[in-house]
Every structure is written in C-alpha cells, then in structure tokens.
C-alpha atoms as a PDB file:
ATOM      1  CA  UNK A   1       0.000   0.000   0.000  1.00  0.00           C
ATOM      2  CA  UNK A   2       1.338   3.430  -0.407  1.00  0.00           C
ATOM      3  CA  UNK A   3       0.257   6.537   1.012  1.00  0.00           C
ATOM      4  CA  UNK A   4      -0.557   8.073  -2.889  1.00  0.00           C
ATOM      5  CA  UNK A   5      -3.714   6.084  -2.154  1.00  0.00           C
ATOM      6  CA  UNK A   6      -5.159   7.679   1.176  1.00  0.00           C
ATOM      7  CA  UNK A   7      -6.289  10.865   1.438  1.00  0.00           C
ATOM      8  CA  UNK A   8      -6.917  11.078   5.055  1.00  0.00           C
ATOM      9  CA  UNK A   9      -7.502  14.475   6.770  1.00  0.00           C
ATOM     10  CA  UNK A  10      -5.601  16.020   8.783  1.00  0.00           C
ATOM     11  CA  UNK A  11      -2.131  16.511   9.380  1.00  0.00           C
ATOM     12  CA  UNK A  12      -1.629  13.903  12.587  1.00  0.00           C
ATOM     13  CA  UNK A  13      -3.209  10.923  10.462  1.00  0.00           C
ATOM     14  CA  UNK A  14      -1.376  11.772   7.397  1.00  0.00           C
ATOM     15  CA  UNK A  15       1.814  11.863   9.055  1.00  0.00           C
ATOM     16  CA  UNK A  16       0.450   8.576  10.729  1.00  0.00           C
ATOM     17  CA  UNK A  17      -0.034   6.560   7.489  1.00  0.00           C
ATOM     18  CA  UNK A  18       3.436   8.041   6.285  1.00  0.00           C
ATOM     19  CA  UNK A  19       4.873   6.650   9.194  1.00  0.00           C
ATOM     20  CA  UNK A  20       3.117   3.290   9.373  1.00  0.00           C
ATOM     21  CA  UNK A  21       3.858   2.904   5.406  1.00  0.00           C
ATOM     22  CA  UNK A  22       7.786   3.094   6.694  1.00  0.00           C
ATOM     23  CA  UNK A  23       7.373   0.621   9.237  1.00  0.00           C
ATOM     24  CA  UNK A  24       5.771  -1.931   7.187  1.00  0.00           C
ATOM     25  CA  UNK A  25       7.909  -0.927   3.992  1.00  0.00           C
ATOM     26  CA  UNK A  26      10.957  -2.168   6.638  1.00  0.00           C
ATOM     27  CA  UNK A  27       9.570  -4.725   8.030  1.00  0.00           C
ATOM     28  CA  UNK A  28       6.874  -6.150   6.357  1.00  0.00           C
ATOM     29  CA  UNK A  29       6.533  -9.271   8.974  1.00  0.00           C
ATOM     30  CA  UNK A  30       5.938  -6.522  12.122  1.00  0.00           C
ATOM     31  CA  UNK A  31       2.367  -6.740  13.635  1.00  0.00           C
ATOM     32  CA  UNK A  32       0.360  -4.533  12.109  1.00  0.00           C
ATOM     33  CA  UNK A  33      -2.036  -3.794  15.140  1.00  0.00           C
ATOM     34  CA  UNK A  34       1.704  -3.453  17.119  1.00  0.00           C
ATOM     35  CA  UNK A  35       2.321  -0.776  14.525  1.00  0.00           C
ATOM     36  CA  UNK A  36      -0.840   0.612  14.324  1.00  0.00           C
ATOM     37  CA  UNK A  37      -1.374   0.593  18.074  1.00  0.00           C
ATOM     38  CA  UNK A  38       2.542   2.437  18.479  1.00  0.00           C
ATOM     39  CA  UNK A  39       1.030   5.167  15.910  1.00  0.00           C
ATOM     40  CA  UNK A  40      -2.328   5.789  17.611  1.00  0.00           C
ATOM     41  CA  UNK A  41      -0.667   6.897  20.853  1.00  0.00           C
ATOM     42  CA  UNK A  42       2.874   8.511  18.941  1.00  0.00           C
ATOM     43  CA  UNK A  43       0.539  10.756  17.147  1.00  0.00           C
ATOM     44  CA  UNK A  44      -1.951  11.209  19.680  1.00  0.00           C
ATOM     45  CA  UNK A  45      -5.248  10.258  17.116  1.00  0.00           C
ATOM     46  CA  UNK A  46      -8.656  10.583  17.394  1.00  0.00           C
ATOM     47  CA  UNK A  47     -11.030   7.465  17.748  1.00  0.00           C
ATOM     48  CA  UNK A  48     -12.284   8.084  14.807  1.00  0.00           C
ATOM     49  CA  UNK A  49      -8.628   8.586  13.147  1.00  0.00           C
ATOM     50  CA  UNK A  50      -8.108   4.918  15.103  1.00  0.00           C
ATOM     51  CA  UNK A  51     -10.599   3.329  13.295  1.00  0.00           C
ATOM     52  CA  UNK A  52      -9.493   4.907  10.001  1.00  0.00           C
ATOM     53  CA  UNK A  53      -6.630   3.350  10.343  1.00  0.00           C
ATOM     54  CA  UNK A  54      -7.596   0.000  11.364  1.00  0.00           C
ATOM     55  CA  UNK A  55      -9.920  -0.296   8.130  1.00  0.00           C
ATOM     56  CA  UNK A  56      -6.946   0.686   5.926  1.00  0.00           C
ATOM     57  CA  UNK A  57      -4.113  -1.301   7.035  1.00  0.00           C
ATOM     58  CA  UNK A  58      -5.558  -4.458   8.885  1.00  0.00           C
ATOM     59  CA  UNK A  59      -8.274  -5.327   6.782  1.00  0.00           C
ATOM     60  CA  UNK A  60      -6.394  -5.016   3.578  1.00  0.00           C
ATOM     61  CA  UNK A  61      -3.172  -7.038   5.253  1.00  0.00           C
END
C-alpha cells in the first residue's frame, strides 16, 4: 500500500499513514495492530482517526 492512495484528513493521520507505510515498507513481517497501536498513541489520534486506520491497514493485510 502506499500513502498516494489515502487521502486522510488532517495533518496527525497523514503523518500517521506516512509513518506506518515506513514501518511496514521495513519490516513487512511486524504486527500490524503493534504498529498501528505504536502510531495511535505517537501521534496522539482521534477514535475516529483509530478506526481509520484500522480499516486501511488491517483489513487489507
């Protein structure tokens, strides 16, 4: 997945999905909900930016 294909707003969650992108790109084998969990509380997100990101990157993995 790359980040060309979300369009998210807001600057936290975009730089969220950037940063989860790298993570995976590195280390493709990681957890995903580790990940996703480590960028919910490093970018301090919403619930609703939480959920956003659950839908995009666990239930496409």
């Amino acid at each position: 997945m790359s980040t060309e294909t979300l369009q998210p707003h807001g600057e936290s969650i975009r730089r969220a999905v950037k940063w989860i992108s790298e993570v995976i790109k590195e280390d493709p084998y990681k957890d995903r909900r580790e990940i996703i969990h480590e960028a919910e509380l490093r970018f301090d997100l919403s619930p609703a930016e939480c959920e956003f990101l659950n839908e995009k990157f666990i239930c496409e993995g």
